[in-house]
C-alpha atoms as a PDB file:
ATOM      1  CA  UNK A   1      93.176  48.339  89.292  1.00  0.00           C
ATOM      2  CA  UNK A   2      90.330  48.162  91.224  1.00  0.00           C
ATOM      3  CA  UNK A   3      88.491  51.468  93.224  1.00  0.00           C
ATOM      4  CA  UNK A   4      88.648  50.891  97.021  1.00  0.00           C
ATOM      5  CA  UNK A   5      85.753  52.567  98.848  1.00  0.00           C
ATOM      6  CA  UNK A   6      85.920  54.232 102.058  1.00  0.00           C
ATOM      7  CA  UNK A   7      83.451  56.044 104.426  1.00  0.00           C
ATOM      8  CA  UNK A   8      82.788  59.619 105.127  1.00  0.00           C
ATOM      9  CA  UNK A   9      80.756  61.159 108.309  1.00  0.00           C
ATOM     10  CA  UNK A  10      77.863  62.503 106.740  1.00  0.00           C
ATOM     11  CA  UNK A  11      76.661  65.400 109.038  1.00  0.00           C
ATOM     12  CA  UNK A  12      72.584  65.713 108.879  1.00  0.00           C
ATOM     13  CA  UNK A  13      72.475  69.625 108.545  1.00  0.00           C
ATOM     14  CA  UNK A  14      71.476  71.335 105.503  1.00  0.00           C
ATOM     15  CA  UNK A  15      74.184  74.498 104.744  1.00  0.00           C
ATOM     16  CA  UNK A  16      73.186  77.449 102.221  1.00  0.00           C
ATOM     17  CA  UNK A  17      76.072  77.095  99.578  1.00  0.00           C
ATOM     18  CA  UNK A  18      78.829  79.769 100.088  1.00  0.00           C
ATOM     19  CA  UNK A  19      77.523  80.223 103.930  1.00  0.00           C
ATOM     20  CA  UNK A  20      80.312  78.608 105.962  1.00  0.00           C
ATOM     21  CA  UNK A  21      78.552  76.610 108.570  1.00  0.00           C
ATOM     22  CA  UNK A  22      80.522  75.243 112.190  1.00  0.00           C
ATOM     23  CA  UNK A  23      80.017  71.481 112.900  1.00  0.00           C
ATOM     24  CA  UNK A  24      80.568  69.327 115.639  1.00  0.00           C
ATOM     25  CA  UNK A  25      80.237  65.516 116.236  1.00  0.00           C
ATOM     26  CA  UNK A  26      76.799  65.813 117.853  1.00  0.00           C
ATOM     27  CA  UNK A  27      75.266  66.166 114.328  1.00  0.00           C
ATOM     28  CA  UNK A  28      76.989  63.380 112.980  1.00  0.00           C
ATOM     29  CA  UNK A  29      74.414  61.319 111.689  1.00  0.00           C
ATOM     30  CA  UNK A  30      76.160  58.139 109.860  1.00  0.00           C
ATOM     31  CA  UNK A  31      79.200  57.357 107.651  1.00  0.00           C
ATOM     32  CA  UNK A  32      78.108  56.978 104.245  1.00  0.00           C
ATOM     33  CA  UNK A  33      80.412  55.129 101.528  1.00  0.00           C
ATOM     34  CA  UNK A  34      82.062  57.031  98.805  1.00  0.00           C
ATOM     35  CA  UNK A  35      84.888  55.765  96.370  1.00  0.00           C
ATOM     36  CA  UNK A  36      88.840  56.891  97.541  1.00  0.00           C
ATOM     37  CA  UNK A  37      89.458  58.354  93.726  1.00  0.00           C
ATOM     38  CA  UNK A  38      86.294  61.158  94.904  1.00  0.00           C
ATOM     39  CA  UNK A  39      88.082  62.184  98.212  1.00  0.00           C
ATOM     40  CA  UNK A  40      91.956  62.554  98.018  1.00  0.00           C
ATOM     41  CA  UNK A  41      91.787  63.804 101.838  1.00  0.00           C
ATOM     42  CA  UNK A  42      89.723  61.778 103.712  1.00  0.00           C
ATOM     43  CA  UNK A  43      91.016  62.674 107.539  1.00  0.00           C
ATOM     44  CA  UNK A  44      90.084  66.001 106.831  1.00  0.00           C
ATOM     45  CA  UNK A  45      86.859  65.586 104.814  1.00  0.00           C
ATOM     46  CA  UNK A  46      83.024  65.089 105.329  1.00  0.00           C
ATOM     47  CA  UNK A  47      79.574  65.060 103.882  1.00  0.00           C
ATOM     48  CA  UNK A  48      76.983  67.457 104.152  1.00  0.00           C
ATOM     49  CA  UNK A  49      73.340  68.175 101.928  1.00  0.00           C
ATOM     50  CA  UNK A  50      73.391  71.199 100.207  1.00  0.00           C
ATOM     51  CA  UNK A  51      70.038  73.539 100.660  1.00  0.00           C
ATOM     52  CA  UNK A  52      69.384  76.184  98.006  1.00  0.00           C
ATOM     53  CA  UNK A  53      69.545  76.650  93.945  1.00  0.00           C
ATOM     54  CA  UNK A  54      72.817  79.237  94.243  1.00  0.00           C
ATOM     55  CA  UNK A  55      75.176  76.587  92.472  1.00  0.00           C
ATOM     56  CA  UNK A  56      72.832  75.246  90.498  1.00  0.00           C
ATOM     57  CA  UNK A  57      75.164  76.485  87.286  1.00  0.00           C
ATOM     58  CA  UNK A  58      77.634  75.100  88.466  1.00  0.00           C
ATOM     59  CA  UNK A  59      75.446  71.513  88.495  1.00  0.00           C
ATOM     60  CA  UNK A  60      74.769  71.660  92.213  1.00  0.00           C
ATOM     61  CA  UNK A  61      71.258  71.352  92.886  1.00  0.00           C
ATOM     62  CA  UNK A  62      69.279  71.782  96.223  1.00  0.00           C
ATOM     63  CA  UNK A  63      69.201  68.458  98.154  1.00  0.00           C
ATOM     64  CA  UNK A  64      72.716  67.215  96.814  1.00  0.00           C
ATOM     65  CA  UNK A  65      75.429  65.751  98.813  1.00  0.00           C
ATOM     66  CA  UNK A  66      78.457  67.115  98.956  1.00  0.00           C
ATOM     67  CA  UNK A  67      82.174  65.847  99.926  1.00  0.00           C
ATOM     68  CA  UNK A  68      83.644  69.048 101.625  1.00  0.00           C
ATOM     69  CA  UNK A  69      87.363  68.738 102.299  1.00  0.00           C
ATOM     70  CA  UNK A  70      89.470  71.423 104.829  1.00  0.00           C
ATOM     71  CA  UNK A  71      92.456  70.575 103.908  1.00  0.00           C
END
């Protein structure tokens, strides 16, 4: 079975991991193509770089990109 891939609006703002940040379309910078397995929720989902070494145990390092989903 093959992997369809999909896009995701990747919002160019850097958020502090476990700061909850407010976005809105004006910072939307481009859609960026990610798998459909990595994002069951896609309508409700985006990118966004992480800044800061706080979840760096948990193997997420400053500079990463992130799928965050609000569903």
């Amino acid at each position: 079975k093959r992997i369809k891939p999909m896009t995701l609006p990747y919002f160019d703002v850097k958020v502090v991991a476990g700061f909850p940040i407010p976005l809105n379309n004006d910072e939307l910078a481009q859609d960026i193509e990610v798998l459909k397995m990595l994002c069951p929720h896609p309508d409700s989902s985006y990118l966004i770089r992480v800044q800061g070494r706080s979840m760096i145990e948990a193997g997420v390092n400053d500079g990463d990109i992130i799928i965050v989903d609000k569903s």
